[in-house]
N, C-alpha and C. Protein backbone atom coordinates (compact mmCIF):
# COMPACT_ATOMS: atom_id res chain seq x y z
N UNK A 1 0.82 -1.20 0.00
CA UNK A 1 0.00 0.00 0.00
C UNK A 1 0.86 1.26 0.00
N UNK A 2 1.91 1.22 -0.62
CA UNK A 2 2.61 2.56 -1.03
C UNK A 2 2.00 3.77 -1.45
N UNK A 3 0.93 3.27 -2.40
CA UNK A 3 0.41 4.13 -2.81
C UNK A 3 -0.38 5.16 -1.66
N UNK A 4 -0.62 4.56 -0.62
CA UNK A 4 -1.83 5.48 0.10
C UNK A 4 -0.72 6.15 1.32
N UNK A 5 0.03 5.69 1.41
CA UNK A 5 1.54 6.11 2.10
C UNK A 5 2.00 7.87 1.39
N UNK A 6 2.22 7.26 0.04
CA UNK A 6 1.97 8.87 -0.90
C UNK A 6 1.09 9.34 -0.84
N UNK A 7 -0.15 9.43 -0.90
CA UNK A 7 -0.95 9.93 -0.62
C UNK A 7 -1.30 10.59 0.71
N UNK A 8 -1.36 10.30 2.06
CA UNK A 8 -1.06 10.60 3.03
C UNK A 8 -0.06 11.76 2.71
N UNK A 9 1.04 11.34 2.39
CA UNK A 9 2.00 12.71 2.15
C UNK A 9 1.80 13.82 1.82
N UNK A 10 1.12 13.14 0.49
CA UNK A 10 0.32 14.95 -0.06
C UNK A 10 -0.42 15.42 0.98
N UNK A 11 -1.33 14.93 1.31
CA UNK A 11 -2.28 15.54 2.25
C UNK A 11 -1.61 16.53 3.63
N UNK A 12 -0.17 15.91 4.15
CA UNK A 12 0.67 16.48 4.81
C UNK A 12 0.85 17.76 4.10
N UNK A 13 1.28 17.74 3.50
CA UNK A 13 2.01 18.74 2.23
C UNK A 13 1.21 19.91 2.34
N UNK A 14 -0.03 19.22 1.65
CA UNK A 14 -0.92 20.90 1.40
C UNK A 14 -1.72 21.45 2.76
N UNK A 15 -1.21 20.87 4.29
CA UNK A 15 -1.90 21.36 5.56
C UNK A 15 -3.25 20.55 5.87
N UNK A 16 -3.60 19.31 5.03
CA UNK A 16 -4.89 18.41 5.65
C UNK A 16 -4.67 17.54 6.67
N UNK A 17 -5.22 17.31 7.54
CA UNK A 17 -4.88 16.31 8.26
C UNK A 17 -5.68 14.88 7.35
N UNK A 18 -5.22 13.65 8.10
CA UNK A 18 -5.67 12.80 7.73
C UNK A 18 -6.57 12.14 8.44
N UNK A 19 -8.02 12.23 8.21
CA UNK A 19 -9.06 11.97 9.08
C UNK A 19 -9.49 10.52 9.24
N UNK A 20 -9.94 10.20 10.02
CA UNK A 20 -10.47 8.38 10.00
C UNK A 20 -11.73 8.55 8.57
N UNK A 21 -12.52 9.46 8.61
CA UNK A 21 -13.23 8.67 7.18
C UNK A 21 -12.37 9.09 5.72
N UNK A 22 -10.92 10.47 6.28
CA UNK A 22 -10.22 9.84 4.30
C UNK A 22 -9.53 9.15 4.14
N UNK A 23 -9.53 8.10 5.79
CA UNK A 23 -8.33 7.28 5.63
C UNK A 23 -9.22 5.62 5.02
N UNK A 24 -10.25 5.88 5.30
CA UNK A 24 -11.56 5.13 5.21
C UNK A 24 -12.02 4.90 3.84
N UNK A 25 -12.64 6.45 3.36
CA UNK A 25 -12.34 6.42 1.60
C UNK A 25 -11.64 5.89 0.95
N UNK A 26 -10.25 6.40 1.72
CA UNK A 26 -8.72 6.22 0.48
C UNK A 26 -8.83 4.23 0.42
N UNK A 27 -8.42 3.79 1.94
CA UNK A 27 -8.94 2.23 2.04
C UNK A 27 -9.97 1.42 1.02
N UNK A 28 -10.94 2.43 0.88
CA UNK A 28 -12.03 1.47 -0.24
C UNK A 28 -11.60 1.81 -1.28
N UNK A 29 -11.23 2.91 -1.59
CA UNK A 29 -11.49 3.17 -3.19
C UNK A 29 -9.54 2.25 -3.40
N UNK A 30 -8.76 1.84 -2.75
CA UNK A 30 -7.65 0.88 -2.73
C UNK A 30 -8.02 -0.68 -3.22
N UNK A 31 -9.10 -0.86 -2.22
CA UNK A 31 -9.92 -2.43 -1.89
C UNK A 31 -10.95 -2.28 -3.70
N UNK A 32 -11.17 -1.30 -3.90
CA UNK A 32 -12.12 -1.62 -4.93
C UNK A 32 -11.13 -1.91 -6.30
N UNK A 33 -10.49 -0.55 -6.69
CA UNK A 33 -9.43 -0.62 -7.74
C UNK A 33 -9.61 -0.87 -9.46
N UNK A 34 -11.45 0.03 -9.14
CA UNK A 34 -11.84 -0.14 -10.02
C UNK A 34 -12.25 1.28 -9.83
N UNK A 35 -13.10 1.91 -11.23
CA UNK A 35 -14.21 2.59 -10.84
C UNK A 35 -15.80 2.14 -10.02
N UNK A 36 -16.15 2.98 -9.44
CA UNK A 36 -16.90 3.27 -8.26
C UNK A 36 -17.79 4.33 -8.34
N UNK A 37 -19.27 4.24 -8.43
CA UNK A 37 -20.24 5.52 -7.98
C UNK A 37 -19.75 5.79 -6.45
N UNK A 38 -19.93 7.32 -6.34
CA UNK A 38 -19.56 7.72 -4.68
C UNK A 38 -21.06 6.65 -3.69
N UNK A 39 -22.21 6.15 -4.30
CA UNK A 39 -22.93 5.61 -3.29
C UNK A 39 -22.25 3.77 -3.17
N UNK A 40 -21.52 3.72 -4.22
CA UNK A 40 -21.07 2.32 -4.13
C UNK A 40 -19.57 2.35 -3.30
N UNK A 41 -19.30 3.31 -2.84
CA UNK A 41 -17.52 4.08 -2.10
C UNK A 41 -18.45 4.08 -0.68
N UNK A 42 -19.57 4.38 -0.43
CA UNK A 42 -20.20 5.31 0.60
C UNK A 42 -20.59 4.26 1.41
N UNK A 43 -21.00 3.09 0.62
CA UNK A 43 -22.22 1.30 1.32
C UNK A 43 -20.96 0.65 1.99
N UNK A 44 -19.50 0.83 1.10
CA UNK A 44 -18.37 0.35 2.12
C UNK A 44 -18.19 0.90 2.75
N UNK A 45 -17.81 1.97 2.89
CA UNK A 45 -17.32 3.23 3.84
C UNK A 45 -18.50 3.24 4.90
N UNK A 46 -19.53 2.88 4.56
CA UNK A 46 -20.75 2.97 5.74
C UNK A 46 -20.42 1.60 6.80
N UNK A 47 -20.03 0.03 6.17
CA UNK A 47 -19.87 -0.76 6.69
C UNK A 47 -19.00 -0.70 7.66
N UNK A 48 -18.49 0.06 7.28
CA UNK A 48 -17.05 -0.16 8.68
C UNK A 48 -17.29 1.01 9.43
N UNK A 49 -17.68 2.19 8.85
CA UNK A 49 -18.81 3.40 10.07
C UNK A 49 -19.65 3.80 9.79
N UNK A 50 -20.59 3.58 10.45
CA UNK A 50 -22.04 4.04 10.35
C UNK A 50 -22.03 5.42 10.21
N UNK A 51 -21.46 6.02 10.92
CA UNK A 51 -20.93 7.64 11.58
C UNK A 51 -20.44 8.35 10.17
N UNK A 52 -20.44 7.87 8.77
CA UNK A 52 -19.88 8.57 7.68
C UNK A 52 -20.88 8.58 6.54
N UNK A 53 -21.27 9.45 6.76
CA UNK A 53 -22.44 10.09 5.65
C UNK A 53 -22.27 10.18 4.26
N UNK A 54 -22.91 10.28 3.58
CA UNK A 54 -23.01 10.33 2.09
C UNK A 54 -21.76 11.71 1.42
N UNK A 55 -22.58 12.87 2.00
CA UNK A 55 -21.79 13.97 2.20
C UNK A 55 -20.38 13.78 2.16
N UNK A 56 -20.12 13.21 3.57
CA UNK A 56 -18.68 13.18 3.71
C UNK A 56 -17.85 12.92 2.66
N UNK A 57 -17.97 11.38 1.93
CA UNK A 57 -17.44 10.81 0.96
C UNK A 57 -17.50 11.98 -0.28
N UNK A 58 -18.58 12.59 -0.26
CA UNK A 58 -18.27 13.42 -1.68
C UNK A 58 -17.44 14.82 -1.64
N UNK A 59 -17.71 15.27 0.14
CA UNK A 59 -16.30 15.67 -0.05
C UNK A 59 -14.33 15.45 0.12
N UNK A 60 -14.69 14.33 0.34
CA UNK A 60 -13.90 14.13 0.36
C UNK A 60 -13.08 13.20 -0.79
N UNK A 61 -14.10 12.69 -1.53
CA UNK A 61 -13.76 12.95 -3.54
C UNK A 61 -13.28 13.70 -4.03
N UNK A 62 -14.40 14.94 -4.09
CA UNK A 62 -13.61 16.34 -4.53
C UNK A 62 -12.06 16.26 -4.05
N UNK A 63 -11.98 16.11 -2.81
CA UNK A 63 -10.59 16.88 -2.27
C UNK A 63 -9.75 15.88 -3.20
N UNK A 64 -10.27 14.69 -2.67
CA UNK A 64 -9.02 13.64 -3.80
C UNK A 64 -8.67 13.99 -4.96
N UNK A 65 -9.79 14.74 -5.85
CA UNK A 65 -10.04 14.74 -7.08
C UNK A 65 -8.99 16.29 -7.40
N UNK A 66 -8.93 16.88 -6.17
CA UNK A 66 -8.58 18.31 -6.41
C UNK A 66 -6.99 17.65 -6.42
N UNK A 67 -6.62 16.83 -5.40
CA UNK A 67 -5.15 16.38 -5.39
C UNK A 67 -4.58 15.65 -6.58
N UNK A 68 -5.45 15.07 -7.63
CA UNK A 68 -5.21 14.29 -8.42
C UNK A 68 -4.99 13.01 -7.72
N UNK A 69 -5.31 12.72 -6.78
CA UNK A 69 -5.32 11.26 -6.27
C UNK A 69 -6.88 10.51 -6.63
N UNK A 70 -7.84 11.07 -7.42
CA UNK A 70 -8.55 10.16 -7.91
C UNK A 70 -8.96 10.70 -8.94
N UNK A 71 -9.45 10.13 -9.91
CA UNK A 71 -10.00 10.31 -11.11
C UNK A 71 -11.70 10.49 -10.84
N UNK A 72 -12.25 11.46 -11.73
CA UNK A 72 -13.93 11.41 -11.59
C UNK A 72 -14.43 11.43 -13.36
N UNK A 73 -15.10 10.51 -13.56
CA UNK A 73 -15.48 10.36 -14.74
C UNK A 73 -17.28 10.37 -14.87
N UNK A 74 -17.85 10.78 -15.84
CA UNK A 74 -19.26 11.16 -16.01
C UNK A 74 -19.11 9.83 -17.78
N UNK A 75 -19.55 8.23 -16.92
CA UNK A 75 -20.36 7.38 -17.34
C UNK A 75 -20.88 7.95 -18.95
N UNK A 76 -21.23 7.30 -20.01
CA UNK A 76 -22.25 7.08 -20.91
C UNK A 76 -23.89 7.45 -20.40
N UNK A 77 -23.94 7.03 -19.31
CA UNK A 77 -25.05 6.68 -18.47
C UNK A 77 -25.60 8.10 -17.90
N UNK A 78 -24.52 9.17 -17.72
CA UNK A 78 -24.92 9.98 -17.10
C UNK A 78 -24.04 9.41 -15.08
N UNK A 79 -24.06 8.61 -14.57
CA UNK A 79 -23.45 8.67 -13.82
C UNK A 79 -22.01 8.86 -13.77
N UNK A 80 -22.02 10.09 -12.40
CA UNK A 80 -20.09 9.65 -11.98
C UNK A 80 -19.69 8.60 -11.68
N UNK A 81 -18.55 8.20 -11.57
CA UNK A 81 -17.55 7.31 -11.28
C UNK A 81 -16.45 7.95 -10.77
N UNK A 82 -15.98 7.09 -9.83
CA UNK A 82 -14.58 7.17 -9.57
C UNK A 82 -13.19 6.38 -9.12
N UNK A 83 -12.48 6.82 -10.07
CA UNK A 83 -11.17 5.80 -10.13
C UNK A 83 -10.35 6.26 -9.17
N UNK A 84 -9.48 5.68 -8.47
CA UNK A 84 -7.97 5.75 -7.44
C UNK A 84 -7.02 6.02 -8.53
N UNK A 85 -6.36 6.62 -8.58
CA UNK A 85 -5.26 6.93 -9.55
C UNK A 85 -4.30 6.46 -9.04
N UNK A 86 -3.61 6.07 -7.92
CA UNK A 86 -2.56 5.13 -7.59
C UNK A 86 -1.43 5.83 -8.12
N UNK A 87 -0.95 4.99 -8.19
CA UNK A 87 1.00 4.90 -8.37
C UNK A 87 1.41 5.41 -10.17
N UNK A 88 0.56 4.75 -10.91
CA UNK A 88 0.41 5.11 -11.94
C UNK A 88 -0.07 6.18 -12.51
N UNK A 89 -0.86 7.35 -11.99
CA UNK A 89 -1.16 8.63 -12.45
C UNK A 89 -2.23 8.67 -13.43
N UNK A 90 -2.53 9.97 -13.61
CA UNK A 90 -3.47 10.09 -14.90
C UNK A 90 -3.16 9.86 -15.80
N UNK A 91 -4.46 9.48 -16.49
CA UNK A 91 -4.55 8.79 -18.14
C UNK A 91 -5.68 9.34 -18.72
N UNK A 92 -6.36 9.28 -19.85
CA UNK A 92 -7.45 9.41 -20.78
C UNK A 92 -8.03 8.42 -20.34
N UNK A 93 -9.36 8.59 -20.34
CA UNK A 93 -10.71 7.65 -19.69
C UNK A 93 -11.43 7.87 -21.32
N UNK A 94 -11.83 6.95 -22.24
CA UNK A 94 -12.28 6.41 -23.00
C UNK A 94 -13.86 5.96 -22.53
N UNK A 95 -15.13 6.39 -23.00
CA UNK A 95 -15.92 6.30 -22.28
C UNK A 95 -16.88 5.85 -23.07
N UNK A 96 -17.24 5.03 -23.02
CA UNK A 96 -18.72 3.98 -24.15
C UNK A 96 -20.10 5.07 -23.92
N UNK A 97 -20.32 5.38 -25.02
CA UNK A 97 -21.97 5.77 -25.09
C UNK A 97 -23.29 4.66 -25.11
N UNK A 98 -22.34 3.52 -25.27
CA UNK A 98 -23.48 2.66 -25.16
C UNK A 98 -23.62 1.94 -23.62
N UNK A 99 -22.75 1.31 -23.62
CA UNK A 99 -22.99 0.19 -22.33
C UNK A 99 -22.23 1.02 -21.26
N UNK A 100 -21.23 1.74 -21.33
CA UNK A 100 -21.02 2.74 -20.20
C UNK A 100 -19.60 2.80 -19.02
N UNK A 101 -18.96 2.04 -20.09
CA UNK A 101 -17.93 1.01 -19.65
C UNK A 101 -17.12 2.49 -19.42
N UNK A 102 -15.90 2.30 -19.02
CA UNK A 102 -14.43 3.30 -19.08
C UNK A 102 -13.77 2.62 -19.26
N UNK A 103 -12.70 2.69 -20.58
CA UNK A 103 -11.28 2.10 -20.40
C UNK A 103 -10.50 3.42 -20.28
N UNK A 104 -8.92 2.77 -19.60
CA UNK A 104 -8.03 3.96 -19.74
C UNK A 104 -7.21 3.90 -20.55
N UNK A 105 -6.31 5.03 -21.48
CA UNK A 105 -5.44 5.51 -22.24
C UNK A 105 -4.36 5.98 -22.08
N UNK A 106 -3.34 5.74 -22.77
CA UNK A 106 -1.81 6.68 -22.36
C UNK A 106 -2.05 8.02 -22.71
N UNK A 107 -1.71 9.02 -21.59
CA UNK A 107 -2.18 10.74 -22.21
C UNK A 107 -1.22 10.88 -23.41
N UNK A 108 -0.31 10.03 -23.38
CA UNK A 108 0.84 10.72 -24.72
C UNK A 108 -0.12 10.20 -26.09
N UNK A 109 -1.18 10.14 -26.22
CA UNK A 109 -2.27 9.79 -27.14
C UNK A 109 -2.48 10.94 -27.68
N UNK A 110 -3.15 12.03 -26.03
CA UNK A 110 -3.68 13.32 -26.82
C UNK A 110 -3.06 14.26 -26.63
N UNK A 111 -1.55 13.93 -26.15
CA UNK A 111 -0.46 15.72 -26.47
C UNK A 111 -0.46 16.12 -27.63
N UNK A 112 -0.14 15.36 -29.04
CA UNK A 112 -0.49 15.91 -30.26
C UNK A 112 -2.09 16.66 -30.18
N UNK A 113 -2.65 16.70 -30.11
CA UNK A 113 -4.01 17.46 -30.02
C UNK A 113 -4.30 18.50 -29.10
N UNK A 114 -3.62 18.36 -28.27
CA UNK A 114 -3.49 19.40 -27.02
C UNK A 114 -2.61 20.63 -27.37
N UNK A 115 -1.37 20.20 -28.28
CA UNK A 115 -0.60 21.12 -28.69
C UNK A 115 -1.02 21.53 -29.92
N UNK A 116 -1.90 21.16 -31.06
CA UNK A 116 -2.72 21.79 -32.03
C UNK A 116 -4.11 22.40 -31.86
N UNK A 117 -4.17 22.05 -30.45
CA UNK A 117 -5.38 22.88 -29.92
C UNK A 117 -4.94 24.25 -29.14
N UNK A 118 -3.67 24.33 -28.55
CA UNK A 118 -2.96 25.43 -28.31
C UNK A 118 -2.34 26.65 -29.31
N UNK A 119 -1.90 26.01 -30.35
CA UNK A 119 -1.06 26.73 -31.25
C UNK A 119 -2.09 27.18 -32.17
N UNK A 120 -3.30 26.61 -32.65
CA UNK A 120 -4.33 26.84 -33.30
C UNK A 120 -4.99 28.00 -33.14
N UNK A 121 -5.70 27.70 -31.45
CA UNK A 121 -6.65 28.06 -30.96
C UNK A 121 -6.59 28.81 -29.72
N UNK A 122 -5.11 28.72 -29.18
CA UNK A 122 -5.02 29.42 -27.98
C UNK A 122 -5.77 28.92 -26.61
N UNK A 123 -6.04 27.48 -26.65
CA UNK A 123 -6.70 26.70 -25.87
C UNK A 123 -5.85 25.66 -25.21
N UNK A 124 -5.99 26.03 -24.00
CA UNK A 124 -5.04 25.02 -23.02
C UNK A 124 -5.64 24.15 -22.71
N UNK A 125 -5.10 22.49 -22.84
CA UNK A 125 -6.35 21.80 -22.78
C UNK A 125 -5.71 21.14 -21.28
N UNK A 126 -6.18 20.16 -20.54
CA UNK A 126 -6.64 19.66 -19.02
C UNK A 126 -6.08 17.86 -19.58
N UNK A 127 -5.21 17.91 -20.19
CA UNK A 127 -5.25 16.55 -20.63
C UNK A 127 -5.40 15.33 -19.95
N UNK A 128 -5.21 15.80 -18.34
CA UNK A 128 -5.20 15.04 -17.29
C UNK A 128 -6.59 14.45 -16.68
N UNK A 129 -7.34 15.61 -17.53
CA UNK A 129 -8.84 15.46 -16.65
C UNK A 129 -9.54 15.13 -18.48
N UNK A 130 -8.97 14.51 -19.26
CA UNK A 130 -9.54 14.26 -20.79
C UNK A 130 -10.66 13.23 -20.78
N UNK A 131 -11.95 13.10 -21.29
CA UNK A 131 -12.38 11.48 -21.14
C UNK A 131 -12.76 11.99 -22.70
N UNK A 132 -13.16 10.89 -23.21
CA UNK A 132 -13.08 10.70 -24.65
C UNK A 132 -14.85 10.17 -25.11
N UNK A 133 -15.92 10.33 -25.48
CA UNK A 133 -16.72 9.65 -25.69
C UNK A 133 -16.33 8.67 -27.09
N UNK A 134 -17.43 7.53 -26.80
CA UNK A 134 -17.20 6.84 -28.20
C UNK A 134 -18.05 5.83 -27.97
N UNK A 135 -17.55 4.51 -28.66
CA UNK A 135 -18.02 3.46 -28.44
C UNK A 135 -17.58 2.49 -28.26
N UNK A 136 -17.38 1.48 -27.77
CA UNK A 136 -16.52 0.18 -27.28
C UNK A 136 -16.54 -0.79 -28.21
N UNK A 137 -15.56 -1.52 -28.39
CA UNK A 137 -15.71 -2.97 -29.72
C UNK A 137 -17.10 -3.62 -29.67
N UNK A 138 -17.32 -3.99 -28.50
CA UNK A 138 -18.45 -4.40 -28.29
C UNK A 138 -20.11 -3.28 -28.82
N UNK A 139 -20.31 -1.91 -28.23
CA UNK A 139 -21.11 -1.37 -29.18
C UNK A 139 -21.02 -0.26 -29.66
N UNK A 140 -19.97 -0.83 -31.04
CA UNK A 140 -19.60 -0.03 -32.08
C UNK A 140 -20.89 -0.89 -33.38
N UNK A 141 -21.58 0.22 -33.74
CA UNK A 141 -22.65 -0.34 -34.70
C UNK A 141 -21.86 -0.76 -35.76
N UNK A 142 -22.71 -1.37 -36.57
CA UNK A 142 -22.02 -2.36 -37.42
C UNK A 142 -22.28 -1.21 -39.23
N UNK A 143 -21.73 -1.76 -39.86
CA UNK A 143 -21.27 -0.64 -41.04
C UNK A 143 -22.43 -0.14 -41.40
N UNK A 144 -23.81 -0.52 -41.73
CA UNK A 144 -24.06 0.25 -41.91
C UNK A 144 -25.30 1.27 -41.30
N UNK A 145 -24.80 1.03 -40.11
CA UNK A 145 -25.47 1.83 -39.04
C UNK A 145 -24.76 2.83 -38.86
N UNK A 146 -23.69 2.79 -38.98
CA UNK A 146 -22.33 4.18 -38.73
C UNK A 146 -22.80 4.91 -39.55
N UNK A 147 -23.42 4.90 -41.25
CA UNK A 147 -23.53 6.19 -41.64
C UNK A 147 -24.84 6.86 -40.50
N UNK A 148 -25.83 5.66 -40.46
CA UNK A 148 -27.18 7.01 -39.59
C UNK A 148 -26.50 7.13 -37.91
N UNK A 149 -25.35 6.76 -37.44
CA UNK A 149 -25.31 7.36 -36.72
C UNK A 149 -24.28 8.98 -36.62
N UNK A 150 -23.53 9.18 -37.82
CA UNK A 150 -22.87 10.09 -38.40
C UNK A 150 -23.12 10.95 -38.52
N UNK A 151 -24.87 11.02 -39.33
CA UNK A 151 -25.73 11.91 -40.12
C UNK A 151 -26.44 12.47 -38.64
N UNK A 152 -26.31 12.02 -37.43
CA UNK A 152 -27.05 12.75 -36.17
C UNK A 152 -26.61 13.69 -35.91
């Protein structure tokens, strides 16, 4: 659990203390190691204290989210999610319009685009916080459904 060892640190760093429910959060969203709705972070985090509210967990997302120690992604579905960013750091979140899945991406994908969106356009892009809509192998329509979904 190195990772939450660093983490802890930061939290030193920028003047937070480390409270029993972000030590609680950080613990599940470790144990899960997946993406996570904050009410599916919140049913664990509730199991082990009753005493930690819905609330709590979402702020204490944000804060993660502000540290870059977790990722928050907005689903196909319309729901958030949220990933632990760990040891490995940010990436591009690839995000299905159909079934609602997230895969992740190497950001060195969209620095070419980031830097023709700068030099272009004078637009600094967040490459860290990038998710991508699309569609997954699985529901990518088949040929010739791609033109009527093109023409939308």
């Amino acid at each position: 659990m190195a990772c939450e060892e660093a983490f802890f640190k930061k939290l030193r760093e920028r003047g937070f203390r480390l409270t029993p429910q972000r030590e609680m959060v950080l613990s599940v969203l470790h144990q899960i190691g997946d993406f996570a709705t904050a009410e599916q972070i919140h049913d664990k985090v509730h199991a082990l204290s009753s005493s930690v509210d819905i609330s709590t967990v979402y702020r204490t997302l944000d804060l993660f989210e502000d540290f870059r120690m977790v990722s928050c992604v907005e689903r196909g579905d319309g729901q958030r999610v949220y990933e632990l960013l760990g040891m490995h750091g940010p990436h591009l979140h690839l995000v299905c319009s159909g079934c609602g899945s997230v895969m992740g991406a190497e950001l060195d994908l969209a620095r070419p685009l980031a830097v023709c969106l700068r030099e272009d356009y004078g637009f600094e892009v967040d490459v860290n916080r990038l998710h991508i809509p699309g569609f997954c192998h699985e529901c990518q329509p088949v040929s010739g459904e791609a033109a009527t979904v093109e023409k939308r």
